[in-house]
PDB file of N, CA and C in Angstrom:
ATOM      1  N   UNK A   1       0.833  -1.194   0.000  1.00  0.00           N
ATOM      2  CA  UNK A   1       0.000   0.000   0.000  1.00  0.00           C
ATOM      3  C   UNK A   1       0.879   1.260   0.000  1.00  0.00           C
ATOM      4  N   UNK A   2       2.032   1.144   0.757  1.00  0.00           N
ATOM      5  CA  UNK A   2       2.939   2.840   0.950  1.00  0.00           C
ATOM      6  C   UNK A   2       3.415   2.908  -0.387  1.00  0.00           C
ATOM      7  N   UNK A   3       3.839   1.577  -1.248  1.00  0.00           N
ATOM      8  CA  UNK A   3       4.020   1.797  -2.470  1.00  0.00           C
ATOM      9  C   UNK A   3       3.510   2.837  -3.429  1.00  0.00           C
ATOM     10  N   UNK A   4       2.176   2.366  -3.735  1.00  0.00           N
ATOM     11  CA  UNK A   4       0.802   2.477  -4.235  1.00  0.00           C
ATOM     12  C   UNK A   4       0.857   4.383  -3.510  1.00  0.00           C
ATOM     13  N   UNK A   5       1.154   4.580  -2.398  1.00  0.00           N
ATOM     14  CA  UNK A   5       1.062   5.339  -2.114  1.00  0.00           C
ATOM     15  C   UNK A   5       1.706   6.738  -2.335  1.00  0.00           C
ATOM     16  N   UNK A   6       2.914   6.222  -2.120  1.00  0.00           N
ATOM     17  CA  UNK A   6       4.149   6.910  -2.766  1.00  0.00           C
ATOM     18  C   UNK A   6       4.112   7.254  -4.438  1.00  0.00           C
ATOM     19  N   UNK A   7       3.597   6.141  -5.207  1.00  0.00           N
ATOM     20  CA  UNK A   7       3.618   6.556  -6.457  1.00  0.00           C
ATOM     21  C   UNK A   7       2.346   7.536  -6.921  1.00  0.00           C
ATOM     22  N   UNK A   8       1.731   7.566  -6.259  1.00  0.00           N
ATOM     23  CA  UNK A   8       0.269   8.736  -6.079  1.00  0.00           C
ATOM     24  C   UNK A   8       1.055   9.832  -6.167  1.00  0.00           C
ATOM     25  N   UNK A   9       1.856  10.000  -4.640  1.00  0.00           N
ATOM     26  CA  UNK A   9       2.389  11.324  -4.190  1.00  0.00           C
ATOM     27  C   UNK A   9       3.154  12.169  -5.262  1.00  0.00           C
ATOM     28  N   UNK A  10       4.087  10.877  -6.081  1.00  0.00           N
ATOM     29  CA  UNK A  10       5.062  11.515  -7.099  1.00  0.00           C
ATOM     30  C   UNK A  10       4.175  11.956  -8.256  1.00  0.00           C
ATOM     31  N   UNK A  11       2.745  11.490  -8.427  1.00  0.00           N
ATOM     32  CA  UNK A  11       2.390  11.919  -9.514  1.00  0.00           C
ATOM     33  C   UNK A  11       1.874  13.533  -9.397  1.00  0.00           C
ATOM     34  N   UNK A  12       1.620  13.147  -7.857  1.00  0.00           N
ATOM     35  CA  UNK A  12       0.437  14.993  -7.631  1.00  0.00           C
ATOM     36  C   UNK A  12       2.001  15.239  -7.986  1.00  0.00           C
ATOM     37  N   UNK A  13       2.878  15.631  -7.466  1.00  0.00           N
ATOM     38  CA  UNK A  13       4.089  16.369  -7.445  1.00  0.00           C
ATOM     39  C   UNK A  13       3.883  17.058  -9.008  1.00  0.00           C
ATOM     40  N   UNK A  14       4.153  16.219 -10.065  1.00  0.00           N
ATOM     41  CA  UNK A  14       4.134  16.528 -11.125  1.00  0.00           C
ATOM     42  C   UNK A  14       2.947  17.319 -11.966  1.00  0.00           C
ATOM     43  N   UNK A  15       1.912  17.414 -11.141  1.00  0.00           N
ATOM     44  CA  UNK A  15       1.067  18.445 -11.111  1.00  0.00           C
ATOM     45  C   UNK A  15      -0.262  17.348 -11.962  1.00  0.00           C
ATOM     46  N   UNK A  16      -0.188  16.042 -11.701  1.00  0.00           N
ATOM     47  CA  UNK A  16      -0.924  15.140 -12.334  1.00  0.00           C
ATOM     48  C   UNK A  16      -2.288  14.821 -11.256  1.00  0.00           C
ATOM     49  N   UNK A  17      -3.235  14.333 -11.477  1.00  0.00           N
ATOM     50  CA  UNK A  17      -4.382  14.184 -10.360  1.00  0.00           C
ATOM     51  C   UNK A  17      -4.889  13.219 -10.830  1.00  0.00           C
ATOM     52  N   UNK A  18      -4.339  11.762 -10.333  1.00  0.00           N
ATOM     53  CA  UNK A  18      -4.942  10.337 -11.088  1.00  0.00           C
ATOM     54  C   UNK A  18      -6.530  10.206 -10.914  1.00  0.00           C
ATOM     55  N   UNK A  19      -7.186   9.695 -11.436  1.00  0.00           N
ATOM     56  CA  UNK A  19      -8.199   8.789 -10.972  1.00  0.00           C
ATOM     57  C   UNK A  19      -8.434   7.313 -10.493  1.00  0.00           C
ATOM     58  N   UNK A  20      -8.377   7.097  -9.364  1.00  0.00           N
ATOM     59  CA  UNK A  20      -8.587   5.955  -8.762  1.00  0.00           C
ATOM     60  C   UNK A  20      -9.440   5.467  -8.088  1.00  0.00           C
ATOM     61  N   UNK A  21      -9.387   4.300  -7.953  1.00  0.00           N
ATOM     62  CA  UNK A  21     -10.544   3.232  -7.337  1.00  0.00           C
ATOM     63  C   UNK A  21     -10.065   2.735  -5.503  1.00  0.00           C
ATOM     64  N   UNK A  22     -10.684   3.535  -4.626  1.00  0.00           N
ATOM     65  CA  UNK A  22     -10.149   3.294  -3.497  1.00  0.00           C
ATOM     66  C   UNK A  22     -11.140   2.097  -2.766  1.00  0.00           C
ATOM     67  N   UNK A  23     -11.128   0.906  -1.861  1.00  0.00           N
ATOM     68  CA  UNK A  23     -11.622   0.153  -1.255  1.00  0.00           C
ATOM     69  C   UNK A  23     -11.220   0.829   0.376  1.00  0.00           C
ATOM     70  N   UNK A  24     -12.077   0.864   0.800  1.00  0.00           N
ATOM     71  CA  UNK A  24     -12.155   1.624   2.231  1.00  0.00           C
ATOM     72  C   UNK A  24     -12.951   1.149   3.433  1.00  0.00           C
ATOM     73  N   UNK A  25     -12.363   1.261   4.582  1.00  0.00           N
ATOM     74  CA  UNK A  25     -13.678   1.132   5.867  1.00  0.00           C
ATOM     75  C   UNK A  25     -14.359   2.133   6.410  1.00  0.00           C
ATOM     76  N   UNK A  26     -15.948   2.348   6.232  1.00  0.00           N
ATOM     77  CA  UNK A  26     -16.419   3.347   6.383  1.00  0.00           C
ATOM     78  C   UNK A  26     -17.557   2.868   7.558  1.00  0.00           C
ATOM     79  N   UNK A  27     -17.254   3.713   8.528  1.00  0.00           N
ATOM     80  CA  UNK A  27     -17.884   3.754   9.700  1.00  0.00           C
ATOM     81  C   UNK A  27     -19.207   3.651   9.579  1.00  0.00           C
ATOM     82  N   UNK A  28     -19.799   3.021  10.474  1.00  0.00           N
ATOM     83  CA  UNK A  28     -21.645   3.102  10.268  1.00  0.00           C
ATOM     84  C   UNK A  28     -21.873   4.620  11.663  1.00  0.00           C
ATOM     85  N   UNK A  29     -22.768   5.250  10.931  1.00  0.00           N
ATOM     86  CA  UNK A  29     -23.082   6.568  12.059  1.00  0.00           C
ATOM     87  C   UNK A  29     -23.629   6.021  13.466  1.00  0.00           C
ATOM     88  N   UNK A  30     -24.490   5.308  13.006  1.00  0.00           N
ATOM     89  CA  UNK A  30     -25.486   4.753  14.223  1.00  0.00           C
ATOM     90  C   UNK A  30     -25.088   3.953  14.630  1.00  0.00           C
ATOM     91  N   UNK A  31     -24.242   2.838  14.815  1.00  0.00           N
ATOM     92  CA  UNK A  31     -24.081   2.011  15.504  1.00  0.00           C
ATOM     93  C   UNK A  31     -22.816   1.445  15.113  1.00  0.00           C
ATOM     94  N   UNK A  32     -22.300   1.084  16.314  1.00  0.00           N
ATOM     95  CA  UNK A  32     -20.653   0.144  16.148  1.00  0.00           C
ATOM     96  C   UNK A  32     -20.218  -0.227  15.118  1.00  0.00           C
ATOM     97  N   UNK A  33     -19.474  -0.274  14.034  1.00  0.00           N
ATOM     98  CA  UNK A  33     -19.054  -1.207  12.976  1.00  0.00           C
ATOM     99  C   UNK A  33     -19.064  -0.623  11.586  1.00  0.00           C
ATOM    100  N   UNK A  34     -19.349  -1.004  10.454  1.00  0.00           N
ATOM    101  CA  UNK A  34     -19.135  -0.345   9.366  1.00  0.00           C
ATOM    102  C   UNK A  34     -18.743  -1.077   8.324  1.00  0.00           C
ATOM    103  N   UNK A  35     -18.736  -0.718   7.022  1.00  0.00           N
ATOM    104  CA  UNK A  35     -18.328  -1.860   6.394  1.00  0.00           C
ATOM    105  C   UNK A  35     -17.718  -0.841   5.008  1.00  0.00           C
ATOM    106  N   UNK A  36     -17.177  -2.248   4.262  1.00  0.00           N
ATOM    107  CA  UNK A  36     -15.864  -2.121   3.213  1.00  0.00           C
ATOM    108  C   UNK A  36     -16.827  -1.848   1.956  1.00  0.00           C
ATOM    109  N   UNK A  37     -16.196  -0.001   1.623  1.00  0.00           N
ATOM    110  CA  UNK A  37     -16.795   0.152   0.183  1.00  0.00           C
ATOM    111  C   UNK A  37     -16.084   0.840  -0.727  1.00  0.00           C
ATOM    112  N   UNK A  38     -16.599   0.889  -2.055  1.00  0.00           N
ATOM    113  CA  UNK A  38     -15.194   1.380  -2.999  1.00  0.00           C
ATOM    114  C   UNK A  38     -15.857   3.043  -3.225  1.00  0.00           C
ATOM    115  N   UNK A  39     -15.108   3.071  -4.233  1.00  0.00           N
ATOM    116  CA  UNK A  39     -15.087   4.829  -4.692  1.00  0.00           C
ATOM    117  C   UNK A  39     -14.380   5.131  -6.174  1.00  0.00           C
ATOM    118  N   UNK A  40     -14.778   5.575  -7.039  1.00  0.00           N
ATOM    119  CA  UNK A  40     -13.661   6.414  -8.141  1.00  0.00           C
ATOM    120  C   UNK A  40     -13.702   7.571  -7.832  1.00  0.00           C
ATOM    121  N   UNK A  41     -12.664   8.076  -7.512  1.00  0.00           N
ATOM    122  CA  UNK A  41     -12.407   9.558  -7.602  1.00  0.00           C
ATOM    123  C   UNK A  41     -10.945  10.278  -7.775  1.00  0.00           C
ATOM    124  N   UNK A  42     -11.297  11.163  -8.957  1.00  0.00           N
ATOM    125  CA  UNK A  42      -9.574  12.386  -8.917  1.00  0.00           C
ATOM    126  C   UNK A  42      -9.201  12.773  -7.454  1.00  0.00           C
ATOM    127  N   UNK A  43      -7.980  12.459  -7.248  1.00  0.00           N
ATOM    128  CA  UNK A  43      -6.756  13.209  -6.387  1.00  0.00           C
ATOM    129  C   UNK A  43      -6.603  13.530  -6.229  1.00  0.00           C
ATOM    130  N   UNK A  44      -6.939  15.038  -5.314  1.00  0.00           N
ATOM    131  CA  UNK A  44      -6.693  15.827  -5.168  1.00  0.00           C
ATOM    132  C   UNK A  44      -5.126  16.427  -4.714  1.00  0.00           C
ATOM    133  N   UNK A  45      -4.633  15.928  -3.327  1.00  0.00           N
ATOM    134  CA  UNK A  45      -3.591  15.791  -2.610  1.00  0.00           C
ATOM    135  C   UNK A  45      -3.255  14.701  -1.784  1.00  0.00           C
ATOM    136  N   UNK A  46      -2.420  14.552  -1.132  1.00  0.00           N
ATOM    137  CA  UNK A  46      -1.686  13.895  -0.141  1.00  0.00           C
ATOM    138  C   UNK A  46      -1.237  14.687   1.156  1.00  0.00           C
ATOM    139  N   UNK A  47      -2.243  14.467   2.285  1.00  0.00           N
ATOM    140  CA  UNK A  47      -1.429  15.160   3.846  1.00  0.00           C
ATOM    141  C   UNK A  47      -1.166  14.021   4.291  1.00  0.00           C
ATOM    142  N   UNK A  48       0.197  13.990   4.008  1.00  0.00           N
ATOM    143  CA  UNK A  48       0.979  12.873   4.981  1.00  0.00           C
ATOM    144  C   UNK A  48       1.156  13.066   6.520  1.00  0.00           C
ATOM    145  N   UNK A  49       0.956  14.318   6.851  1.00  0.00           N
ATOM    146  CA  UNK A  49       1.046  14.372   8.383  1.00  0.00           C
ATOM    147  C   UNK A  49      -0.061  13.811   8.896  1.00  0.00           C
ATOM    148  N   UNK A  50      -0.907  14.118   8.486  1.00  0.00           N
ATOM    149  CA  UNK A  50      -2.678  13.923   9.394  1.00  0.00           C
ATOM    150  C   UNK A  50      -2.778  12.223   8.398  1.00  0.00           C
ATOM    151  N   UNK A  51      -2.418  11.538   7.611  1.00  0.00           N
ATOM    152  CA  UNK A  51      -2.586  10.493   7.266  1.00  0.00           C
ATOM    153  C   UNK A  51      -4.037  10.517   5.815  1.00  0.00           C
ATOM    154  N   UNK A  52      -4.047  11.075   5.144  1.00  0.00           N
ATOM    155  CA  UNK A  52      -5.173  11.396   4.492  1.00  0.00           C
ATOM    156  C   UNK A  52      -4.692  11.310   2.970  1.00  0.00           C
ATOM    157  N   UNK A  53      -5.260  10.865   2.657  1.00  0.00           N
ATOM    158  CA  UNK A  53      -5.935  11.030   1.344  1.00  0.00           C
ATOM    159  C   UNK A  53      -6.894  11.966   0.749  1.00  0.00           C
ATOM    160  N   UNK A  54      -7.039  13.055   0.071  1.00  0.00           N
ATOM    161  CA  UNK A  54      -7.833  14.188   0.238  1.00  0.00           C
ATOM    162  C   UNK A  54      -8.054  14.098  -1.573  1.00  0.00           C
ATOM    163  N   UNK A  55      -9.486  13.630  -1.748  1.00  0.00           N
ATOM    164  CA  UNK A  55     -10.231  13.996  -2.972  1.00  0.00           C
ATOM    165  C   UNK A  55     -10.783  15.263  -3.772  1.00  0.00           C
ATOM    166  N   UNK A  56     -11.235  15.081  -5.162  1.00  0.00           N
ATOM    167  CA  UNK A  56     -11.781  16.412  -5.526  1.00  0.00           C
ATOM    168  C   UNK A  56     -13.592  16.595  -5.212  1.00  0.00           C
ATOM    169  N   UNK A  57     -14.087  15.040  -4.289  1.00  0.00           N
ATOM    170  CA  UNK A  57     -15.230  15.183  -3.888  1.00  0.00           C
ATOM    171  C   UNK A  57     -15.553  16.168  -2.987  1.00  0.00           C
ATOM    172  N   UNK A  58     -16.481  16.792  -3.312  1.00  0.00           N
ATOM    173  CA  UNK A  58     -16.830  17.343  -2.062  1.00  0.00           C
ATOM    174  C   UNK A  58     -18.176  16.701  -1.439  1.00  0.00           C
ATOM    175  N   UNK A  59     -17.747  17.270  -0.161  1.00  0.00           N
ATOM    176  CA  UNK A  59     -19.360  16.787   1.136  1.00  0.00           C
ATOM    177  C   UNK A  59     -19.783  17.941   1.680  1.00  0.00           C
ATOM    178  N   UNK A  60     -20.703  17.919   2.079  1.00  0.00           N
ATOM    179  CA  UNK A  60     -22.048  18.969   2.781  1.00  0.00           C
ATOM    180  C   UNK A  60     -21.695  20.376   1.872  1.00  0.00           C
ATOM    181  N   UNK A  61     -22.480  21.405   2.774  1.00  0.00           N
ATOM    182  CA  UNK A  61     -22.460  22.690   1.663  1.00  0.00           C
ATOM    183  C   UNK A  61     -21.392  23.244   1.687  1.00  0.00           C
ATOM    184  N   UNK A  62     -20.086  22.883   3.042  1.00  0.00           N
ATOM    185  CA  UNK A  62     -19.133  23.784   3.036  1.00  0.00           C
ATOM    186  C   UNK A  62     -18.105  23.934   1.905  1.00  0.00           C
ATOM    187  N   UNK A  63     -18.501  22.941   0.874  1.00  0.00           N
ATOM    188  CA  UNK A  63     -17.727  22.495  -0.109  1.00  0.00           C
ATOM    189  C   UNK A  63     -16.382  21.819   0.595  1.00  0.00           C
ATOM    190  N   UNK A  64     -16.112  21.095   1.328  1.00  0.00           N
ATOM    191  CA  UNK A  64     -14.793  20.570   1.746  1.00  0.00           C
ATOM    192  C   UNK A  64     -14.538  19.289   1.155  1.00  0.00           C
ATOM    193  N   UNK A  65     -13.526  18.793   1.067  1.00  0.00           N
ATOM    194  CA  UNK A  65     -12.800  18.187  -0.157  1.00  0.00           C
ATOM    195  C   UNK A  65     -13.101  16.334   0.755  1.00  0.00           C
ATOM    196  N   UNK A  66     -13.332  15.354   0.299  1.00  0.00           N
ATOM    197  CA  UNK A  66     -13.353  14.136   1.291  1.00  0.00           C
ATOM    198  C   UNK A  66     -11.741  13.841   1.153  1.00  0.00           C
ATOM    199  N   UNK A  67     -12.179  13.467   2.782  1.00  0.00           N
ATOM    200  CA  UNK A  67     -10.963  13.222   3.446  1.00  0.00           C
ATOM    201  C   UNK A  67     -10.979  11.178   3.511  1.00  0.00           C
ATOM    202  N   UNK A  68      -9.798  10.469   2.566  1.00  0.00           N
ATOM    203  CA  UNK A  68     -10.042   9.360   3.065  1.00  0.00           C
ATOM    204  C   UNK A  68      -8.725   9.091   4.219  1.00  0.00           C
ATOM    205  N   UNK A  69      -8.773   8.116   5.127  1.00  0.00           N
ATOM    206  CA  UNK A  69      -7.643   7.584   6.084  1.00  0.00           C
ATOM    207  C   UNK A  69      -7.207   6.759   5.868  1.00  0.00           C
ATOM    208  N   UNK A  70      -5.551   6.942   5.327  1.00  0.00           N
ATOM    209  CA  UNK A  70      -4.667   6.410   4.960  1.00  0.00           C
ATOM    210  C   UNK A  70      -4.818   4.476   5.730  1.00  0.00           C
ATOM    211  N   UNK A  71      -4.989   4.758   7.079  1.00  0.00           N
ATOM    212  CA  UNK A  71      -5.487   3.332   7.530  1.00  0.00           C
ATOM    213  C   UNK A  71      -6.556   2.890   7.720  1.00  0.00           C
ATOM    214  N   UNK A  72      -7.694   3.106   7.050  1.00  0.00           N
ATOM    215  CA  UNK A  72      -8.969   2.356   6.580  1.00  0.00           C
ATOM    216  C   UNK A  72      -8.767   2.183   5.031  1.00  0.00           C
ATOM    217  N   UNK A  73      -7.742   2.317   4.635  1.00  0.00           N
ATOM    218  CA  UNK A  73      -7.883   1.743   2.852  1.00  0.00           C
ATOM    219  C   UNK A  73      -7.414   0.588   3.108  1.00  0.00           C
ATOM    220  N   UNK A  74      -8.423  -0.091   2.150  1.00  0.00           N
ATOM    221  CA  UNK A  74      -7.727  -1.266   2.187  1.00  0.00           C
ATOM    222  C   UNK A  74      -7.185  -1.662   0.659  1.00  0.00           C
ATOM    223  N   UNK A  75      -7.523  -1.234   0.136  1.00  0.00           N
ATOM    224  CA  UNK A  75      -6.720  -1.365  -1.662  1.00  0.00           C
ATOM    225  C   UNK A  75      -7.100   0.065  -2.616  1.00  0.00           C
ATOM    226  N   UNK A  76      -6.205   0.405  -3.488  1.00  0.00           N
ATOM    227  CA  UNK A  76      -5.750   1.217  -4.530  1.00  0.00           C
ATOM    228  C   UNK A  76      -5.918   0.962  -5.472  1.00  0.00           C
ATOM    229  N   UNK A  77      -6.709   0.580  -6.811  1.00  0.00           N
ATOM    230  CA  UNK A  77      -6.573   0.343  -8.231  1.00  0.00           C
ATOM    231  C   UNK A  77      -6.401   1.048  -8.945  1.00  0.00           C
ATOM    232  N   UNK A  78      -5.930   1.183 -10.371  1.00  0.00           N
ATOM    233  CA  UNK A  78      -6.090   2.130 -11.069  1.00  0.00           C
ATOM    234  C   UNK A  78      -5.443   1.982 -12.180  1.00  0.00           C
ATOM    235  N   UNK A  79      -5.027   2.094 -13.611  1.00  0.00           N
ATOM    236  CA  UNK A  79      -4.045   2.435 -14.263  1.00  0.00           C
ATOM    237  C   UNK A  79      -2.759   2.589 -13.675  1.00  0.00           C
ATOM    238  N   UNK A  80      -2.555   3.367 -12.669  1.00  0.00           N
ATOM    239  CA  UNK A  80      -1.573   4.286 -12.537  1.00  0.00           C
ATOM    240  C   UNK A  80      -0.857   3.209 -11.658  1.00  0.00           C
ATOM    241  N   UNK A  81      -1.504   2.146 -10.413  1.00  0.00           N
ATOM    242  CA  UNK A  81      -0.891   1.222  -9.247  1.00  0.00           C
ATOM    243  C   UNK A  81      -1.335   0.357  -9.788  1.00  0.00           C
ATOM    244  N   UNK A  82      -1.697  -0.337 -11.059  1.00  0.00           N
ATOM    245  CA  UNK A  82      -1.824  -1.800 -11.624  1.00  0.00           C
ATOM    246  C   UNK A  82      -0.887  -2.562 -11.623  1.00  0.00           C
ATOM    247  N   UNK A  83       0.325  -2.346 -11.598  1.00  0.00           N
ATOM    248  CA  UNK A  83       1.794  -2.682 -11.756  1.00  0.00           C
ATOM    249  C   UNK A  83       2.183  -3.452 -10.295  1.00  0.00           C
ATOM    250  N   UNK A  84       1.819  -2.602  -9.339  1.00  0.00           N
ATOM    251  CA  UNK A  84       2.291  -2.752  -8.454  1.00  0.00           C
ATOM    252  C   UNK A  84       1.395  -3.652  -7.584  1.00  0.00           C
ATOM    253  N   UNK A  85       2.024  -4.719  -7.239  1.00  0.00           N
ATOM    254  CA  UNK A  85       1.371  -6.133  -6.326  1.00  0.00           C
ATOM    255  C   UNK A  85       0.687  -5.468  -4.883  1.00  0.00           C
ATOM    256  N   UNK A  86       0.084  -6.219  -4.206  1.00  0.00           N
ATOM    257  CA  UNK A  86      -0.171  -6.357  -3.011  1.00  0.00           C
ATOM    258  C   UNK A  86       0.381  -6.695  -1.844  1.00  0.00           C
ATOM    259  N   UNK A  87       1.619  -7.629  -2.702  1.00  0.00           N
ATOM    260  CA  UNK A  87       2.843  -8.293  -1.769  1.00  0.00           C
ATOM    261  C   UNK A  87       3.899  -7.639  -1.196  1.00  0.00           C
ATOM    262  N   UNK A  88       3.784  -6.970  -2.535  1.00  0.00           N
ATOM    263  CA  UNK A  88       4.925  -5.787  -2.487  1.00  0.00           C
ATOM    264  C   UNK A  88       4.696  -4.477  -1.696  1.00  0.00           C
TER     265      UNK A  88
END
């Protein structure tokens, strides 16, 4: 995954904004638990400090950008990390 991750980062660098397919754990509001769902969406950035993944989706009216967590992904697809294994 830091792979997958890293090669994201080098692409924003280059001023590129992939589109990818993220698999994620998303909290249930109401009650304990939550479950594993995907997503396509452009790239916005990478905050490696706060652990995030930050899309060009936005949520509610404030227009703010979705924030995914680097440790609830559970897989990366795309063109761009096809190359790169799971093992690895």
């Amino acid at each position: 995954m830091n792979q997958k991750i890293n090669l994201i980062a080098v692409e924003l660098e280059y001023g590129h904004h992939p589109i990818l397919t993220f698999a994620y754990f998303l909290n249930d509001r109401m009650k304990q638990g939550g479950s594993y769902v995907t997503m396509t969406e452009r790239v916005r950035k990478i905050d490696a400090v706060n652990r995030k993944i930050v899309l060009y989706k936005t949520v509610g009216t404030g227009h703010r950008y979705m924030e995914l967590d680097m440790d609830k992904i559970k897989d990366i697809s795309g063109d761009l990390v096809s190359h790169i294994s799971e093992s690895a």
